[in-house]
C-alpha atoms as a PDB file:
ATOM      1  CA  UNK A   1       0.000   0.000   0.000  1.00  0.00           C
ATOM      2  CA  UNK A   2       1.146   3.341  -0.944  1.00  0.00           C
ATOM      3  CA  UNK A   3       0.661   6.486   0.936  1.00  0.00           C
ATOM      4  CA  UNK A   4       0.304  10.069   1.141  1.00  0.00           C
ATOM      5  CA  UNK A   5      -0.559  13.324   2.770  1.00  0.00           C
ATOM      6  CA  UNK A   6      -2.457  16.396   1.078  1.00  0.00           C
ATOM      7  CA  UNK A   7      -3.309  19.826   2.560  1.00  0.00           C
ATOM      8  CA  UNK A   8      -5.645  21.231   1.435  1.00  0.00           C
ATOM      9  CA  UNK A   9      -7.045  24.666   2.514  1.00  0.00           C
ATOM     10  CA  UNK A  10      -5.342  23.751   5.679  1.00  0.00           C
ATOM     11  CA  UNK A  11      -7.257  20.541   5.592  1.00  0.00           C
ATOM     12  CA  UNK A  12      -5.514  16.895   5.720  1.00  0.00           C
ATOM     13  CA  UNK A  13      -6.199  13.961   3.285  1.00  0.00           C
ATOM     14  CA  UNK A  14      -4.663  10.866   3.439  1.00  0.00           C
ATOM     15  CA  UNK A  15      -4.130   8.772   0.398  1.00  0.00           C
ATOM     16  CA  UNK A  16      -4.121   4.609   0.435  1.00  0.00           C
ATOM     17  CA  UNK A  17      -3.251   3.690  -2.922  1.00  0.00           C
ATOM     18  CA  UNK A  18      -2.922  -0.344  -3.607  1.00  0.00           C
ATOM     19  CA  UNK A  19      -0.462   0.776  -6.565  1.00  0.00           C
ATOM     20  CA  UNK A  20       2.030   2.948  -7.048  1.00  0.00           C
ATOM     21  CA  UNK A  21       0.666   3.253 -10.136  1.00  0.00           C
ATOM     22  CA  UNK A  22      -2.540   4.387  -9.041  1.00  0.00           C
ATOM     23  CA  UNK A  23      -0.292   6.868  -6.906  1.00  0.00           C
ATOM     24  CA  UNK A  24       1.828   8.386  -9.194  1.00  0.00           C
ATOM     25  CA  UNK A  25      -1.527   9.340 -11.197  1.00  0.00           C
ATOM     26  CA  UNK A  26      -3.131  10.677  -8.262  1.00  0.00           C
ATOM     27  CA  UNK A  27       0.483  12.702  -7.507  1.00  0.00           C
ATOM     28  CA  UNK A  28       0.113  14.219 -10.997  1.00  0.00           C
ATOM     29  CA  UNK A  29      -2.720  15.923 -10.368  1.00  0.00           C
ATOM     30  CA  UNK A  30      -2.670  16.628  -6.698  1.00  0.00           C
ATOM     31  CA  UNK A  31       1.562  16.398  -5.563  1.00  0.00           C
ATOM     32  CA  UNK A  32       1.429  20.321  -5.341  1.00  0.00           C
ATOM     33  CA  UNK A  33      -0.484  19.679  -2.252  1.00  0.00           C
ATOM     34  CA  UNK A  34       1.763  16.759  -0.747  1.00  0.00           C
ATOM     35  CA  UNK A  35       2.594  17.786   2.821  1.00  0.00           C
ATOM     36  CA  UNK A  36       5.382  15.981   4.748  1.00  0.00           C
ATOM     37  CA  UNK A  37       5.256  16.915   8.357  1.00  0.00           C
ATOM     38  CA  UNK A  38       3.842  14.555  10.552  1.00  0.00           C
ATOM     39  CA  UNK A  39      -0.090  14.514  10.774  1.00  0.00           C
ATOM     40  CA  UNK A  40      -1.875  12.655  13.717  1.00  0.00           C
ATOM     41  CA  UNK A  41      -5.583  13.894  12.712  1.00  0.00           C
ATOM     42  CA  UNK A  42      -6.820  13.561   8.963  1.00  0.00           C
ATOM     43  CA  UNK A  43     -10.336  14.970   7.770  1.00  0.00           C
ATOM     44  CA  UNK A  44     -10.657  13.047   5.005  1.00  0.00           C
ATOM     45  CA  UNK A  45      -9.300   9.128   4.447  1.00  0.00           C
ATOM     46  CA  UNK A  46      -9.443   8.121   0.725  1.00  0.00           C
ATOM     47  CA  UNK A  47      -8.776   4.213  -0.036  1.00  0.00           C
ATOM     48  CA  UNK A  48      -7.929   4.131  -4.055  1.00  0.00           C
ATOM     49  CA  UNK A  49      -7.785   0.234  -5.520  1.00  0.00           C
ATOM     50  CA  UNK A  50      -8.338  -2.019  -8.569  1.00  0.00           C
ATOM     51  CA  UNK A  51     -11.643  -2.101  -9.388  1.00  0.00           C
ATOM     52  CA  UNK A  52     -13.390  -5.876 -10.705  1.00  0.00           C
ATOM     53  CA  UNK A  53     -12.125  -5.767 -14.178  1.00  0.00           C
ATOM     54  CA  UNK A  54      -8.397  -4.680 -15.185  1.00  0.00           C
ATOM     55  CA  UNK A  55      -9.379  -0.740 -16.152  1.00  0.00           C
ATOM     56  CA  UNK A  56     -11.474   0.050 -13.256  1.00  0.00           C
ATOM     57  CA  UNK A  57     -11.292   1.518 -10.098  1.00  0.00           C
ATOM     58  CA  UNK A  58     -12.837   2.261  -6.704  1.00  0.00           C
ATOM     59  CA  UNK A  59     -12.741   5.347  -4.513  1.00  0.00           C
ATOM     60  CA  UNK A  60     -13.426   4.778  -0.601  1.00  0.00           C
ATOM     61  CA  UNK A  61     -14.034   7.742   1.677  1.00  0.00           C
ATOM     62  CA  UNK A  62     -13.853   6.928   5.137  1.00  0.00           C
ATOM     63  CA  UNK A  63     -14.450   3.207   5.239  1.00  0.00           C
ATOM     64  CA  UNK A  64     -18.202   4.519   3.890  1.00  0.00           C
ATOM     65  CA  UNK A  65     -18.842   6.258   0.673  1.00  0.00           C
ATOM     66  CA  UNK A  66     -17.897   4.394  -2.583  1.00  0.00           C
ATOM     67  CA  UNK A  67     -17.702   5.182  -5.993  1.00  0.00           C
ATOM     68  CA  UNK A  68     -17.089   2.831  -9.049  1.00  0.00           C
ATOM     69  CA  UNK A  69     -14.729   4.739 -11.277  1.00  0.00           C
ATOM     70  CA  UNK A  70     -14.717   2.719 -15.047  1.00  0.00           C
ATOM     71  CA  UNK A  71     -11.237   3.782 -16.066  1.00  0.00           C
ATOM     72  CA  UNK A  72      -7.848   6.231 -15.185  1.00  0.00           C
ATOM     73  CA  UNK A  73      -9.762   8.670 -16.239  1.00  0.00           C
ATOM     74  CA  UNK A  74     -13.275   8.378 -13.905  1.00  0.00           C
ATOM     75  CA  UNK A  75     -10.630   8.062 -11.077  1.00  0.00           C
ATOM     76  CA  UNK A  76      -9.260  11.354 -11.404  1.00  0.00           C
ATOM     77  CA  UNK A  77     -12.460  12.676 -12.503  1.00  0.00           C
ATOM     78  CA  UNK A  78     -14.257  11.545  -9.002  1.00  0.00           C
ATOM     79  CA  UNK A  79     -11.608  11.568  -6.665  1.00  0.00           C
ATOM     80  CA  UNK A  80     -11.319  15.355  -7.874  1.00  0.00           C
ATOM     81  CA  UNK A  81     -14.922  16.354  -7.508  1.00  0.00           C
ATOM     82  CA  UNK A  82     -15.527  14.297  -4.167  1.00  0.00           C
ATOM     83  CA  UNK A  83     -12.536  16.694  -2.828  1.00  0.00           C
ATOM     84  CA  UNK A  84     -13.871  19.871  -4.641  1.00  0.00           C
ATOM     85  CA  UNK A  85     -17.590  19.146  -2.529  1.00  0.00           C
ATOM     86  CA  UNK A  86     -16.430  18.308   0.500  1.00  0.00           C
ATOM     87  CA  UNK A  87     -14.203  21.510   0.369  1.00  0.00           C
ATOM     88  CA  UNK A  88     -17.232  23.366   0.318  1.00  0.00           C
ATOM     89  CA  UNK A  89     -18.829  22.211   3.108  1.00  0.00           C
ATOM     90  CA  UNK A  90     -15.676  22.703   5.533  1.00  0.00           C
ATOM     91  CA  UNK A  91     -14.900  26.240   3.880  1.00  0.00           C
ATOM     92  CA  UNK A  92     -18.358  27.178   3.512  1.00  0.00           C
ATOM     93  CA  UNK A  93     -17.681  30.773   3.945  1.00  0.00           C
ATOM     94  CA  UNK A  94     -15.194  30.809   0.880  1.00  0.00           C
ATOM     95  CA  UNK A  95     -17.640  32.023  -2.732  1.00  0.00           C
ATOM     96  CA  UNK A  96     -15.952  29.397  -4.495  1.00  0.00           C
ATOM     97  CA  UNK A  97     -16.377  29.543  -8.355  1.00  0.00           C
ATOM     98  CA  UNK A  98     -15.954  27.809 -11.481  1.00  0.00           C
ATOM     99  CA  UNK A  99     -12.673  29.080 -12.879  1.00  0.00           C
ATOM    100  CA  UNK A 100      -9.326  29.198 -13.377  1.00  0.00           C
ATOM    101  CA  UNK A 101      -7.388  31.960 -11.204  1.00  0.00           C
ATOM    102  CA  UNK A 102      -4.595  33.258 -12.709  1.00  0.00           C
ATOM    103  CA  UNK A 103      -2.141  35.970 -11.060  1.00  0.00           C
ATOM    104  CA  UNK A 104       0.510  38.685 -13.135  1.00  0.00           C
ATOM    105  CA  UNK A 105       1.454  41.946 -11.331  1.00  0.00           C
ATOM    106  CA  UNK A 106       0.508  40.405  -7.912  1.00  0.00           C
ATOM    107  CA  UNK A 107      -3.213  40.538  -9.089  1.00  0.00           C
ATOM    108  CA  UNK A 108      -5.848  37.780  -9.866  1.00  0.00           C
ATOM    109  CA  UNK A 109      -7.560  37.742 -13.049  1.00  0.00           C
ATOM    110  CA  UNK A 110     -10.415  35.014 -13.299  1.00  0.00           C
ATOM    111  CA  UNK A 111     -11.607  33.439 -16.187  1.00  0.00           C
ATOM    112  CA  UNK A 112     -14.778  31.734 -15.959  1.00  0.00           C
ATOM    113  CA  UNK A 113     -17.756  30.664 -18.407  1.00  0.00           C
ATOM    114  CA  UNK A 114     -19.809  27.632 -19.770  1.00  0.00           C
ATOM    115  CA  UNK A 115     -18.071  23.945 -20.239  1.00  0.00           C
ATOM    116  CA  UNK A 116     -16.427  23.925 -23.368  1.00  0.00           C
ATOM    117  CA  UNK A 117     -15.825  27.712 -23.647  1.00  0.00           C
ATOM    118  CA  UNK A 118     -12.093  27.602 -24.174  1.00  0.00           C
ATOM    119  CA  UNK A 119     -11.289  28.679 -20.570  1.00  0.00           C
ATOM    120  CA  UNK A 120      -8.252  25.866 -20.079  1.00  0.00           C
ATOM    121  CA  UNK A 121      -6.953  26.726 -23.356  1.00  0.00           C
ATOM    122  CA  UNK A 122      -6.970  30.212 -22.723  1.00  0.00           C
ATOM    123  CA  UNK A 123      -5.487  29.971 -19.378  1.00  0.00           C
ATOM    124  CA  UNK A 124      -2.598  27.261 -21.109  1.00  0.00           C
ATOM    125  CA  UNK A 125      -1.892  30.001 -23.356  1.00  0.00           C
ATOM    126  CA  UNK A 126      -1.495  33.049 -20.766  1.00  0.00           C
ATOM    127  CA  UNK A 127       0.912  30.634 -18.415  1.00  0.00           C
ATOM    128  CA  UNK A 128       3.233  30.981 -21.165  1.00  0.00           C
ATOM    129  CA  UNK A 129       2.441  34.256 -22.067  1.00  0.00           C
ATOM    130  CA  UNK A 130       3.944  35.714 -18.654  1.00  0.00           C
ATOM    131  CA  UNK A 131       0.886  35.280 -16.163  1.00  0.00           C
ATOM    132  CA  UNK A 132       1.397  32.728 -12.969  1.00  0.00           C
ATOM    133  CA  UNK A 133      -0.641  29.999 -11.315  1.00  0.00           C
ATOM    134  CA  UNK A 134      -3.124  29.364  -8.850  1.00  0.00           C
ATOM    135  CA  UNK A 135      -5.811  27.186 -10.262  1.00  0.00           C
ATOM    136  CA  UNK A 136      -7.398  26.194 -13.681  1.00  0.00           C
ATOM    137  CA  UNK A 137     -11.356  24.779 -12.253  1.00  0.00           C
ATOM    138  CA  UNK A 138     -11.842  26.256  -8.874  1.00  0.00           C
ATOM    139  CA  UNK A 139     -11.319  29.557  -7.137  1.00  0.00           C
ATOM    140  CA  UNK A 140     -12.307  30.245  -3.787  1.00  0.00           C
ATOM    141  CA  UNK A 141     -13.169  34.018  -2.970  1.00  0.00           C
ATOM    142  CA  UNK A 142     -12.410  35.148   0.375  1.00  0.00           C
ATOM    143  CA  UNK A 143     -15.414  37.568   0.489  1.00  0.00           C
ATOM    144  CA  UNK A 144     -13.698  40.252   3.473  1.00  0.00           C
ATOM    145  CA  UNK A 145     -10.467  40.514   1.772  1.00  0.00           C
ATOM    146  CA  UNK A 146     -11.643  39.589  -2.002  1.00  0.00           C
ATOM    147  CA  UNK A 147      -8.431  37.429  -2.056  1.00  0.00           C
ATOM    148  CA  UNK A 148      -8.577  33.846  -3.630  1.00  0.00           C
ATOM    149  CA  UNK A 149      -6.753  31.298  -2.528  1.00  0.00           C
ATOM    150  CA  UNK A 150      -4.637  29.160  -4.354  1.00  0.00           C
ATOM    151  CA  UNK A 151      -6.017  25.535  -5.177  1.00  0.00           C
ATOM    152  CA  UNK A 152      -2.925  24.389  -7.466  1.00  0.00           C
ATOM    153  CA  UNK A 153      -3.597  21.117  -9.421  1.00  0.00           C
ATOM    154  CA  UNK A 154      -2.638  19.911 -12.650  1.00  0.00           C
ATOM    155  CA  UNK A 155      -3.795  22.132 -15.786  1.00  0.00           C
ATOM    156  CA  UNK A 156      -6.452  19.896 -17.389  1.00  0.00           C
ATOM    157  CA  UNK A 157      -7.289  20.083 -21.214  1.00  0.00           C
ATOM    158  CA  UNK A 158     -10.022  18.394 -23.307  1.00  0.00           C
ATOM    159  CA  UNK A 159      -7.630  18.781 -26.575  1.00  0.00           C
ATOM    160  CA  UNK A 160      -4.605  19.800 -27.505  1.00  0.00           C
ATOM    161  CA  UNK A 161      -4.064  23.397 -26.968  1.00  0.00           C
ATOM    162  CA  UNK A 162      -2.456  25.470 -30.292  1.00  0.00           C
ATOM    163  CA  UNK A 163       1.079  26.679 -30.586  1.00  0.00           C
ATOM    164  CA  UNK A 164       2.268  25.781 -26.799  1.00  0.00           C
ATOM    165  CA  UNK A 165       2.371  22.223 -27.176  1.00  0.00           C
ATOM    166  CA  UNK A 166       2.202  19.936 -24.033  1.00  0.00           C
ATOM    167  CA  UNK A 167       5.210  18.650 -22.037  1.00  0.00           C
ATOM    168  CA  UNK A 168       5.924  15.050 -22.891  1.00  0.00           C
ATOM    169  CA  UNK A 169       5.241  13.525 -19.068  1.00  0.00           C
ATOM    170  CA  UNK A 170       1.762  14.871 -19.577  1.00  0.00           C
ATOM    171  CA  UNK A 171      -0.757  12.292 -17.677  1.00  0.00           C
ATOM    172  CA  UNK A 172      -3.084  11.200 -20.954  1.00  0.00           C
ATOM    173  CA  UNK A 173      -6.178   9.781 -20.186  1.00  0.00           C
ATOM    174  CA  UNK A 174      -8.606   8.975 -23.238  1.00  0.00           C
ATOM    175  CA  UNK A 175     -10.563  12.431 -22.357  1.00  0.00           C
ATOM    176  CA  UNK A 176      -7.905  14.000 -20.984  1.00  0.00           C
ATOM    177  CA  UNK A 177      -4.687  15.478 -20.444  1.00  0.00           C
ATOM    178  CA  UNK A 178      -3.237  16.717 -17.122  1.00  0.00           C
ATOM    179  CA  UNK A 179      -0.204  18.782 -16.598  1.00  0.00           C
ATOM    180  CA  UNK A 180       1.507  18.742 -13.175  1.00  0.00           C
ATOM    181  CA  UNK A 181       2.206  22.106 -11.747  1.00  0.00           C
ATOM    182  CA  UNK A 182       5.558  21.220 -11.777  1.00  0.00           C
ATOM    183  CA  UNK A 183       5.842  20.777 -15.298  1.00  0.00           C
ATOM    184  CA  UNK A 184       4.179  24.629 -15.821  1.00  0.00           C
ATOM    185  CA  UNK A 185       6.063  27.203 -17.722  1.00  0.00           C
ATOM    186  CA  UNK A 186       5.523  29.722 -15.062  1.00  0.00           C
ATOM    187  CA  UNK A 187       5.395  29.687 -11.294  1.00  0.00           C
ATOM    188  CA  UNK A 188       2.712  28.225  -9.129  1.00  0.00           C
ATOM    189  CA  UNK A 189       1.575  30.013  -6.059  1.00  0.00           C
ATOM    190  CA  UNK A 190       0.267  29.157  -2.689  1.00  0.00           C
ATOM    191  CA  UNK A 191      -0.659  32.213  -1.166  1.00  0.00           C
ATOM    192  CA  UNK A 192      -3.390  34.175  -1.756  1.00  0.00           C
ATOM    193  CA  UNK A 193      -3.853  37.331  -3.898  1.00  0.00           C
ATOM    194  CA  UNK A 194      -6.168  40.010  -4.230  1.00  0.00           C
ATOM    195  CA  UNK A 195      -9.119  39.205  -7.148  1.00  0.00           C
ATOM    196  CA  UNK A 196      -9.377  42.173  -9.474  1.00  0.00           C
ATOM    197  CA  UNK A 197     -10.657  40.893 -12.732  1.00  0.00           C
ATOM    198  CA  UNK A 198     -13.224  38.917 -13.852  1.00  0.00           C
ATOM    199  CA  UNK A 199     -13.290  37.510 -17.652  1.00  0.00           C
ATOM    200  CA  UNK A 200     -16.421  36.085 -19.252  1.00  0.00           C
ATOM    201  CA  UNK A 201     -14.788  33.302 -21.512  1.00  0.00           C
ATOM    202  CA  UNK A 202     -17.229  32.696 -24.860  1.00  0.00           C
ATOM    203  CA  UNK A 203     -15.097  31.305 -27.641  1.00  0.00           C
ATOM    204  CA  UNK A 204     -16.719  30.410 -31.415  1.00  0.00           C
ATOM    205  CA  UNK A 205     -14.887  29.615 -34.557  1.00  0.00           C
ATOM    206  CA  UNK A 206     -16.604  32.312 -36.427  1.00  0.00           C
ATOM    207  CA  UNK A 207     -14.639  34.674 -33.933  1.00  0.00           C
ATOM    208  CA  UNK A 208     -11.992  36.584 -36.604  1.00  0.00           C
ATOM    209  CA  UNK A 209     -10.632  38.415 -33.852  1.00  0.00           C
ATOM    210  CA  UNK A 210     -10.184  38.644 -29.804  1.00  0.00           C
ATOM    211  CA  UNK A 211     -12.668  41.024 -28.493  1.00  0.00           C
ATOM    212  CA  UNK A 212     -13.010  42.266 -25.002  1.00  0.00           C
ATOM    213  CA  UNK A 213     -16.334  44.129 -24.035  1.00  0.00           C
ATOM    214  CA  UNK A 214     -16.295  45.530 -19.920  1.00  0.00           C
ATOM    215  CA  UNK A 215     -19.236  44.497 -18.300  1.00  0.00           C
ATOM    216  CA  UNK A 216     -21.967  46.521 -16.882  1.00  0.00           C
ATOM    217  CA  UNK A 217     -22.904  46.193 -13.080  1.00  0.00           C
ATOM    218  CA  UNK A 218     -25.858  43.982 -13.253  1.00  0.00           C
ATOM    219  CA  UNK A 219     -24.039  42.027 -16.229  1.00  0.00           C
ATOM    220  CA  UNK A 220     -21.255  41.092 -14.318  1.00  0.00           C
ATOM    221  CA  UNK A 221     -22.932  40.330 -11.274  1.00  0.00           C
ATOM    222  CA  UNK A 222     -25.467  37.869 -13.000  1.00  0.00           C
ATOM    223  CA  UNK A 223     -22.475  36.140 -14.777  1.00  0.00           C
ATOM    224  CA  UNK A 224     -20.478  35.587 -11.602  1.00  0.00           C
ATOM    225  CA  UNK A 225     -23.551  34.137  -9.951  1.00  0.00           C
ATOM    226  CA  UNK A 226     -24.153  31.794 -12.702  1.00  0.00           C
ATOM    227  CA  UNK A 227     -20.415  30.627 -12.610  1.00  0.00           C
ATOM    228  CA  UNK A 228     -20.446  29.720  -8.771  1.00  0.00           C
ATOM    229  CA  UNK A 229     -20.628  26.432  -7.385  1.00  0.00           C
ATOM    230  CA  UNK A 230     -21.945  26.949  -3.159  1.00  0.00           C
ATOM    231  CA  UNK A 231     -24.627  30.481  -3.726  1.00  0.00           C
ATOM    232  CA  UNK A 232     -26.661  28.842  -0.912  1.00  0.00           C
ATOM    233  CA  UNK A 233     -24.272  28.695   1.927  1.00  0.00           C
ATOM    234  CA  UNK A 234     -24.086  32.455   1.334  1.00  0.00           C
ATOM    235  CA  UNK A 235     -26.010  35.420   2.237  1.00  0.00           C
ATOM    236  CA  UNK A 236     -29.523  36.272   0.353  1.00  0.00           C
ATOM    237  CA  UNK A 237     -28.140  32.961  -1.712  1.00  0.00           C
ATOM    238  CA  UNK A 238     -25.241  34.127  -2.846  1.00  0.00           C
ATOM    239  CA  UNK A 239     -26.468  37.229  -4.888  1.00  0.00           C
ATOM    240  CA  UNK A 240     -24.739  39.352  -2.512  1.00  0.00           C
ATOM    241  CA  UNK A 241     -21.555  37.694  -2.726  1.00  0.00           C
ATOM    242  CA  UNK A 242     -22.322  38.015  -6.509  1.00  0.00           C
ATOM    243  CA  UNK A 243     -22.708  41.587  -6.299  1.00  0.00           C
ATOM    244  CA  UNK A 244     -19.793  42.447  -3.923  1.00  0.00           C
ATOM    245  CA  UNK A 245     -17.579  40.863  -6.297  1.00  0.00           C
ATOM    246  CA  UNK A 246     -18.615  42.054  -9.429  1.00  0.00           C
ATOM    247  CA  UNK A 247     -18.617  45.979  -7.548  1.00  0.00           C
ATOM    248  CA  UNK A 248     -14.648  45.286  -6.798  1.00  0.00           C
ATOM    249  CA  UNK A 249     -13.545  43.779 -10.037  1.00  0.00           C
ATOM    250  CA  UNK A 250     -13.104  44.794 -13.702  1.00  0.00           C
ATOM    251  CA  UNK A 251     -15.564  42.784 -15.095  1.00  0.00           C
ATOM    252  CA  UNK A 252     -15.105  42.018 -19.144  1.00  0.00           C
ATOM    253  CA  UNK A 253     -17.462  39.408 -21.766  1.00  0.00           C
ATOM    254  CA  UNK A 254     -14.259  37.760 -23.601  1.00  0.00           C
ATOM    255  CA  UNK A 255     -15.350  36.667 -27.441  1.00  0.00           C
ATOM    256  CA  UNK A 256     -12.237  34.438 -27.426  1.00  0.00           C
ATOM    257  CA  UNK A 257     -10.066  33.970 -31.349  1.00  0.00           C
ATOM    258  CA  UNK A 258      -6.709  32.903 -32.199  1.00  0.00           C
ATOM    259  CA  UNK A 259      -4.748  31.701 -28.854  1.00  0.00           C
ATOM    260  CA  UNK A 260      -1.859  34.174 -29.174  1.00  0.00           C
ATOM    261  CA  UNK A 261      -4.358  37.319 -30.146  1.00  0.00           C
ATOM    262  CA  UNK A 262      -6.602  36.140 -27.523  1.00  0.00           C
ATOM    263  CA  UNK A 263      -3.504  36.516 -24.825  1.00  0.00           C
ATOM    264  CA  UNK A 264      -2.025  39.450 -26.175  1.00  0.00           C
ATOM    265  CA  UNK A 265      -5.326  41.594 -25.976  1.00  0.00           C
ATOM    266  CA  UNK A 266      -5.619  39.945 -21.819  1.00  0.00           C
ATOM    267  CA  UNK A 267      -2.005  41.307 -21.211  1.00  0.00           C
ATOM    268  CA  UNK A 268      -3.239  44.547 -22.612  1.00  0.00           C
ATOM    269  CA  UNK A 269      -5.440  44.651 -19.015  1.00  0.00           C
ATOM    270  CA  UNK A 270      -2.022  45.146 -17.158  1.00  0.00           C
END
């Protein structure tokens, strides 16, 4: 049995993998987290094994909850989003959102939108255009300080992004591809930062050329609102939250186009 120790928001999870393989995949996407001191008190205890046939898997939580994963890439999927919920409910008064957090001039600029949009591409292309990392799916919003705190796992893309092509010890599943933090062209933070823009993502082929449009008030704050993932554990059900964060930010509708264009006319924001 293999081990190992995340922290996570200040939170401990211990890993049982029956592999090392199953480990190493796991690492990938979470060993930006690993902590080595010595922990006598865990919050969460995740069991990873074999599944019944050769390309499955099973997730146990706590000796209770199980989950049936089909292949590599169901593991990572679930494992991931059983850590993302349960996150919520022990940082409940964090606004998290869908979204990858990105930081350059020791500000956060966060790109959110609809699945499929183009927001891991984009954010693929701006880590090598000069801008640093804190997430690429989830950024929690510290609603007194409007920092957001770092939640650094691997970069995960659908398909293969254009012109920055993909280190070669990318993790390939047959949906996805995973890029350790390590393996970034850029640094990786894990402190917090202040949030001061907010970017729509919208990409379509028919785009010719990169447009960013600034938001109005009640734009912005119905967009944010959309884009988070616990409204109800906040106040008036998360509309205020909504609203105090599009008040603070720049917000901007991004009509995403070429990948280079795209990140040139961001950078023009700083």
């Amino acid at each position: 049995m293999q081990t190992s120790v995340l922290n996570i928001f200040d939170k401990k999870l211990m890993l049982s993998c029956e592999s090392n393989e199953i480990l190493e995949a796991v690492l990938d996407n979470f060993g930006f987290f690993q902590f080595h001191e010595e922990v006598t008190h865990y919050d969460f205890e995740y069991d990873l094994k074999r599944g019944d046939t050769e390309s499955s898997y099973t997730i146990i939580r706590n000796n209770e909850k199980s989950i049936h994963c089909e292949s590599l890439y169901y593991l990572i999927y679930w494992l991931e989003k059983d850590i993302t919920v349960e996150m919520q409910y022990l940082c409940s008064s964090l606004f998290f959102m869908h979204g990858a957090a990105l930081e350059k001039q020791g500000e956060v600029v966060l790109l959110t939108g609809a699945s499929g949009a183009g927001k891991s591409t984009t954010t693929w292309g701006l880590l090598n255009n000069g801008f640093n990392y804190l997430s690429d799916e989830l950024a929690p919003i510290n609603l007194e300080t409007m920092h957001v705190s770092p939640y650094p796992h691997a970069v995960c893309l659908k398909s293969h992004p254009p012109l920055y092509p993909l280190p070669e010890e990318t993790l390939k599943t047959e949906h996805t591809m995973h890029v350790p933090v390590e393996l970034l062209p850029c640094d990786a933070h894990l402190e917090t930062f202040p949030l001061t823009k907010v970017i729509i993502v919208q990409y379509s082929a028919e785009n010719a050329v990169p447009v960013l449009t600034k938001l109005s008030g009640s734009s912005a704050c119905m967009n944010i609102y959309a884009n988070g993932l616990n409204q109800l554990a906040h106040e008036k059900d998360g509309l205020a939250a909504a609203f105090k964060i599009a008040k603070n930010c720049e917000c901007y509708l991004l009509a995403a186009a070429k990948l280079d264009e795209t990140c040139d006319l961001i950078n023009t924001l700083f």
